[in-house]
Protein backbone atom coordinates (compact mmCIF):
# COMPACT_ATOMS: atom_id res chain seq x y z
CA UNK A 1 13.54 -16.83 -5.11
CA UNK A 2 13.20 -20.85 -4.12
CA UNK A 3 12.61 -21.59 -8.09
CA UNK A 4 16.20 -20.01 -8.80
CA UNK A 5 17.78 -21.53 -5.57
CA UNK A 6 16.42 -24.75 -6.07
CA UNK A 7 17.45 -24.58 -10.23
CA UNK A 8 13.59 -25.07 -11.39
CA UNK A 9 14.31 -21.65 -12.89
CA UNK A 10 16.79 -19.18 -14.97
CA UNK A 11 17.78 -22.68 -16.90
CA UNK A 12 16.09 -23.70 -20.11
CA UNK A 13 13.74 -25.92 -19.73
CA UNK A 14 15.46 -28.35 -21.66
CA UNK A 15 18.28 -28.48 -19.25
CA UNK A 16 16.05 -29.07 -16.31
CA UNK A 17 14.41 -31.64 -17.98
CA UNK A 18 17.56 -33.32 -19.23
CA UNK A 19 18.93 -33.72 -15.55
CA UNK A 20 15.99 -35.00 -14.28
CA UNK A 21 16.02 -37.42 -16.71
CA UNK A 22 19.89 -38.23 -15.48
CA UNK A 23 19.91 -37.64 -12.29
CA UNK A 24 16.26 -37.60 -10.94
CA UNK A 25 17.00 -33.62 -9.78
CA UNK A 26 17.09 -30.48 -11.06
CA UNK A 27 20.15 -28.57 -11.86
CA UNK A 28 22.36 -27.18 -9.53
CA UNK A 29 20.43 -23.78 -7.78
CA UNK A 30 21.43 -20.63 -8.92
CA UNK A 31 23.10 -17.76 -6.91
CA UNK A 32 21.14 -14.99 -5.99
CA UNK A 33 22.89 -11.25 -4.75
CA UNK A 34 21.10 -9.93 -1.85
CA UNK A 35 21.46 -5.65 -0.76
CA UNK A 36 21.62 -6.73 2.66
CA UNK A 37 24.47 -5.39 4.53
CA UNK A 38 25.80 -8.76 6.80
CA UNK A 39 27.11 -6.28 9.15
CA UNK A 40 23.82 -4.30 9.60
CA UNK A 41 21.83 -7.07 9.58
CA UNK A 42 23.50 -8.97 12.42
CA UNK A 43 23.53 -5.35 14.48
CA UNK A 44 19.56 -5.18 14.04
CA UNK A 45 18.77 -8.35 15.50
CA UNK A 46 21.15 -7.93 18.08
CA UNK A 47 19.51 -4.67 18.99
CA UNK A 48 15.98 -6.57 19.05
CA UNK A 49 17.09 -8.73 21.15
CA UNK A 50 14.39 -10.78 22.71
CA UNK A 51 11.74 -8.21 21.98
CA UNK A 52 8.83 -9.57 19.47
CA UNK A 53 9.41 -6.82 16.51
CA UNK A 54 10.62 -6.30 13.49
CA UNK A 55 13.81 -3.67 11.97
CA UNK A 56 13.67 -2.31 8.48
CA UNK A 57 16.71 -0.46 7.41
CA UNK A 58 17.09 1.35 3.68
CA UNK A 59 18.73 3.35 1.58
CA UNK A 60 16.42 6.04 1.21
CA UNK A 61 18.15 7.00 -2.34
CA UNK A 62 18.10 4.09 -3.87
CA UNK A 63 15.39 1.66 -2.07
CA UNK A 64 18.26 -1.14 -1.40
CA UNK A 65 17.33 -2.77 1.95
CA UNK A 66 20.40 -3.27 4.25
CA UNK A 67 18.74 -4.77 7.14
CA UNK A 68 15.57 -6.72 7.62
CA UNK A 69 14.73 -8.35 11.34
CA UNK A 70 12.43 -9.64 12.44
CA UNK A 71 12.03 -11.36 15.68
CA UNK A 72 11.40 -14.00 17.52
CA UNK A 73 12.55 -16.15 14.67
CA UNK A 74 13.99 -19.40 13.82
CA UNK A 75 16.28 -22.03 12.81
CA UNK A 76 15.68 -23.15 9.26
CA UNK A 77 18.56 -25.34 9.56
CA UNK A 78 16.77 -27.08 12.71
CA UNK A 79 12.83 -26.52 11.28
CA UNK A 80 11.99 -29.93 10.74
CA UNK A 81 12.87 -30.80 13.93
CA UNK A 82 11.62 -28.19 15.86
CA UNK A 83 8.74 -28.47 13.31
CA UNK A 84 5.59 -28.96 15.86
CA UNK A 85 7.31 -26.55 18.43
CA UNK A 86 7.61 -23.62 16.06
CA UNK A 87 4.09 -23.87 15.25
CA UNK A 88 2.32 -24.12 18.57
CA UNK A 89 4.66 -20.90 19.58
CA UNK A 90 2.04 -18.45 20.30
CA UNK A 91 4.67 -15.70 19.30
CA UNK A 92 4.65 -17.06 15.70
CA UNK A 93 7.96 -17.22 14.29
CA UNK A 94 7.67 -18.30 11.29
CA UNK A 95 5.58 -14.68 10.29
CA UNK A 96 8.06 -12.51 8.61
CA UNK A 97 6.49 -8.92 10.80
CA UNK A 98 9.08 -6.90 9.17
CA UNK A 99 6.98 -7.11 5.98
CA UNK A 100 3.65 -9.67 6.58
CA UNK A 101 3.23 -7.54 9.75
CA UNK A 102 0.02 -5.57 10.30
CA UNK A 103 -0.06 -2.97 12.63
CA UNK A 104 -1.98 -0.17 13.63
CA UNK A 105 0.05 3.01 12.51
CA UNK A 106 -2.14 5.93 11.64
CA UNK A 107 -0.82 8.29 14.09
CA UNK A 108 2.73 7.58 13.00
CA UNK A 109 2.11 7.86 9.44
CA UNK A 110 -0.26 11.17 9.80
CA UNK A 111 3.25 12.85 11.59
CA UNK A 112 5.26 11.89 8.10
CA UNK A 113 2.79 12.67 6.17
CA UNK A 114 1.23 15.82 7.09
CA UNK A 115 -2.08 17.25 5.09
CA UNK A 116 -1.63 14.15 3.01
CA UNK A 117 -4.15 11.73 2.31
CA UNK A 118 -2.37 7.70 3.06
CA UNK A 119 -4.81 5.85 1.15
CA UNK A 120 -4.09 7.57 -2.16
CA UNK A 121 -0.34 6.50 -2.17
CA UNK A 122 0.44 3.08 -2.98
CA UNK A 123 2.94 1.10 -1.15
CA UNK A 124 4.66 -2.24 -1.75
CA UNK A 125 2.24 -4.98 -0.78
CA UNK A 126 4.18 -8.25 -1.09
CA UNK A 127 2.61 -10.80 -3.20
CA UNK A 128 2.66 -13.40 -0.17
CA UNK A 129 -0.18 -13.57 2.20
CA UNK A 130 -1.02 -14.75 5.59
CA UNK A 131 -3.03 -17.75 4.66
CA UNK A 132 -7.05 -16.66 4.70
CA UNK A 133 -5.36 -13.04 5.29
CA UNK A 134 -7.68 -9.85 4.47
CA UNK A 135 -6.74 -6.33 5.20
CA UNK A 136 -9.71 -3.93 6.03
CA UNK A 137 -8.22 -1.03 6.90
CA UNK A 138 -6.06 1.58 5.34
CA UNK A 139 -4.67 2.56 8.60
CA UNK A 140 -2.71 -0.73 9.65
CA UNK A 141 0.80 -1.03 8.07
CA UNK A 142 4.25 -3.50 7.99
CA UNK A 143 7.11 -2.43 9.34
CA UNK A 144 8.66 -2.31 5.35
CA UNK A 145 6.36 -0.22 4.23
CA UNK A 146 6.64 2.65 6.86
CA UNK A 147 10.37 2.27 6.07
CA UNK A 148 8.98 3.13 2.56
CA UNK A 149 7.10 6.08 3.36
CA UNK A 150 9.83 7.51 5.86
CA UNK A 151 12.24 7.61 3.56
CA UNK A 152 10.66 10.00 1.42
CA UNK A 153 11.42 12.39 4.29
CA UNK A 154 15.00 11.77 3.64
CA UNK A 155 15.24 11.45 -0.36
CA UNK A 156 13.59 14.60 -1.10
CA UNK A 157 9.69 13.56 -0.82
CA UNK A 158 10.74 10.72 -3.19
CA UNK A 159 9.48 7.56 -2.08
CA UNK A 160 12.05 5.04 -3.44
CA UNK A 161 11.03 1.23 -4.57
CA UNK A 162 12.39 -1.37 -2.61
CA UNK A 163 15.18 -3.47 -3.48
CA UNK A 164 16.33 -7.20 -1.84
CA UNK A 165 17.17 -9.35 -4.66
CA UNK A 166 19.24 -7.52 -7.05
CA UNK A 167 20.30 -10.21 -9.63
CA UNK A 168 20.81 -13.87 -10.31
CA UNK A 169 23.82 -15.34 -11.72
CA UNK A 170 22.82 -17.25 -14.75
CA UNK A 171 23.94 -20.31 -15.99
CA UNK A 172 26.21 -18.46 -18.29
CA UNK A 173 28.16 -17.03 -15.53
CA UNK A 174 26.64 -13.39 -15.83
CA UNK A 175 25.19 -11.66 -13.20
CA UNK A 176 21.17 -10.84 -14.35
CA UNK A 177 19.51 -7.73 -13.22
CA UNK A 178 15.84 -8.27 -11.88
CA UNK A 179 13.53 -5.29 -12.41
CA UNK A 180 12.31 -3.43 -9.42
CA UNK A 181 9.15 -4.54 -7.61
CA UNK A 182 8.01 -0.98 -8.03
CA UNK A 183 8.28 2.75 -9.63
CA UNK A 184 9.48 5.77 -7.50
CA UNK A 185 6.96 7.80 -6.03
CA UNK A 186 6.83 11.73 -5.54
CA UNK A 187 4.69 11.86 -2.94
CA UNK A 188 5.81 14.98 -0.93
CA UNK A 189 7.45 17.98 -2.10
CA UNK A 190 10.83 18.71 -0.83
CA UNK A 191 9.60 21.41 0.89
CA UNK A 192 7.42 19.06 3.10
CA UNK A 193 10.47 16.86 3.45
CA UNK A 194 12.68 19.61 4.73
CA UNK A 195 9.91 20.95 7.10
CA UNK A 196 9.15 17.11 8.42
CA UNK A 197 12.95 16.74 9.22
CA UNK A 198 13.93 19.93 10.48
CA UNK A 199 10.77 19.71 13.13
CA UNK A 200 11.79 16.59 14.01
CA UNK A 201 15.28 16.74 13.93
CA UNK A 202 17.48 15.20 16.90
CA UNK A 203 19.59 17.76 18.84
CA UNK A 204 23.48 17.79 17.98
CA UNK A 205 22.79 14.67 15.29
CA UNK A 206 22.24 15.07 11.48
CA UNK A 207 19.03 12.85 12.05
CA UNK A 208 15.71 13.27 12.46
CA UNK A 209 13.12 10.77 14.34
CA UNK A 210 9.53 10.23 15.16
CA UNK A 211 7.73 7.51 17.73
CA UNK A 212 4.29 6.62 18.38
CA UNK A 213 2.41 4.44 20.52
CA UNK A 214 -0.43 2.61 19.09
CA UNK A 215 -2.73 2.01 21.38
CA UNK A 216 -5.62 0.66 18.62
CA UNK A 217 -5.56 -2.68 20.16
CA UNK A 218 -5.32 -2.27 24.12
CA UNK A 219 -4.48 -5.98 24.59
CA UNK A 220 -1.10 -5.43 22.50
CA UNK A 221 0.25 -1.79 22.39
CA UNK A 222 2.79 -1.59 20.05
CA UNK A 223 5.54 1.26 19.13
CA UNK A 224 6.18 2.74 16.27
CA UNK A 225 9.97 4.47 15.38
CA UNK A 226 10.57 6.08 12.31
CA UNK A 227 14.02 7.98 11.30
CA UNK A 228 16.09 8.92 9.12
CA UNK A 229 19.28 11.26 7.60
CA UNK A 230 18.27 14.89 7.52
CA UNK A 231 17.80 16.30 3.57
CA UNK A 232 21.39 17.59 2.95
CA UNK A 233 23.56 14.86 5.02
CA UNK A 234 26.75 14.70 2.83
CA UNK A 235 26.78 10.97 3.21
CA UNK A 236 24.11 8.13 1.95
CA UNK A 237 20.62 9.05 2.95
CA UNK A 238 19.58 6.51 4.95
CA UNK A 239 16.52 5.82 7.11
CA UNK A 240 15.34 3.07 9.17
CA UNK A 241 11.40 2.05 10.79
CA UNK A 242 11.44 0.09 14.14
CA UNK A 243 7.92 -1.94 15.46
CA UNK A 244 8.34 -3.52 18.97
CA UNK A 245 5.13 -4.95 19.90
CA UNK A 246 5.20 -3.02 23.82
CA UNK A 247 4.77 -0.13 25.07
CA UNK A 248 8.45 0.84 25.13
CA UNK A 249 9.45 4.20 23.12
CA UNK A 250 12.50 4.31 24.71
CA UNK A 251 13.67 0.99 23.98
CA UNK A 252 12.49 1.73 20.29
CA UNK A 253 14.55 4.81 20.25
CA UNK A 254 17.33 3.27 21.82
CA UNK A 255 17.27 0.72 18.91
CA UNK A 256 16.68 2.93 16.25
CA UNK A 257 19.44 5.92 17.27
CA UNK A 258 22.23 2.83 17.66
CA UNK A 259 21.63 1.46 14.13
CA UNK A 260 21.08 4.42 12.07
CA UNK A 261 24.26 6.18 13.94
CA UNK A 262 26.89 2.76 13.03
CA UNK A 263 25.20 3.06 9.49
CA UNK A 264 26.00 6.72 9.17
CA UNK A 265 29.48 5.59 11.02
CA UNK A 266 28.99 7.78 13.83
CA UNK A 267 29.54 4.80 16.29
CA UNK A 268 30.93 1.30 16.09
């Protein structure tokens, strides 16, 4: 969205041109409304903490994303400052993981999927790549789209497209819809969805979870969490995917139980 923020876009082009020609800039930027939930969003990267990782949180119904972390991260405010020590940081923070992060994930995904074939289902790829990038195998995945696919446990076998940027508020004053970045996707039955859920539903909680350690690269294990509202919660169907880049279900758990529970508002 830097074209809109920056006014290079959503004004006609005479208008840009015009105050260039004034005032040697473009227009004023344009606002942009976010689904991001401030509240959520500052309780997932408090929950990360100092761990290397990355928190997805969704509305499984709708797609809206209410919380994306990922960590370590940094400063824009201070980035051309800290410009040469952000990018000798071996930890890379300047790499989005929550959704430019590949990991290994095929156990994971094989336990939300069951008798389903991964490949065949298409998941949102974001148009921005890690420069000379190439992804050779079906079987590594970002953080977003496991959110993606774990949600269909909770909406029904419905995976739902994701939504960030909802609208820009036009010159005009009206708030602009932007179209979704993808369709809806039936890709289990709710039959599967129920059966997913109920096996892996938490004791005495209306949720149900699922961790896995990836062990694909034995030089950096990293763990997988996946959860979610159980098909039939009377409230908004929510469901969350946690990557910590350690060996560390617990913590994982831990992080993932404490978010989805405030989000539900079963804890504060």
């Amino acid at each position: 969205m830097d074209a809109y923020l920056r006014g290079l876009q959503g004004y006609p082009a005479l208008t840009v041109w015009w105050s260039h020609l004034l005032y040697g800039q473009p227009p004023a930027g344009l606002d942009v409304r976010l689904s991001l939930d401030m509240d959520l969003q500052r309780l997932a990267d408090q929950a990360l903490g100092d761990h290397p990782g990355a928190l997805v949180l969704i509305d499984a119904g709708s797609g809206e994303i209410l919380a994306l972390a990922s960590h370590p991260g940094f400063n824009a405010n201070q980035i051309a400052v800290n410009w040469d020590q952000i990018i000798a940081d071996p930890q890379a923070p300047l790499v989005n993981r929550a959704t430019l992060g590949r990991y290994p994930g095929k156990d994971l995904v094989d336990a939300l999927l069951p008798n389903k074939n991964s490949s065949e289902i298409t998941v949102y790829e974001p148009l921005l790549r890690l420069p000379g990038e190439e992804v050779t195998s079906s079987d590594v995945y970002s953080p977003m789209q496991v959110a993606l696919l774990a949600a269909a446990i909770s909406n029904g076998g419905v995976m739902p497209a994701p939504s960030l940027v909802q609208a820009v508020k036009a010159p005009s004053a009206n708030w602009e819809a932007l179209p979704s970045l993808q369709d809806p996707q039936q890709i289990l039955s709710e039959e599967e969805a129920i059966e997913v859920s109920t096996s892996n539903k938490v004791e005495d909680l209306d949720l149900w979870q699922i961790s896995r350690v990836a062990g694909d690269r034995p030089e950096q294990p990293v763990t997988w969490y996946a959860g979610g509202t159980v098909p039939g919660w009377a409230g908004k169907r929510l469901v969350l995917a946690v990557l910590l880049e350690e060996d560390n279900p617990y913590l994982a758990a831990s992080i993932g139980q404490s978010v989805l529970r405030t989000a539900m508002g079963l804890s504060k």
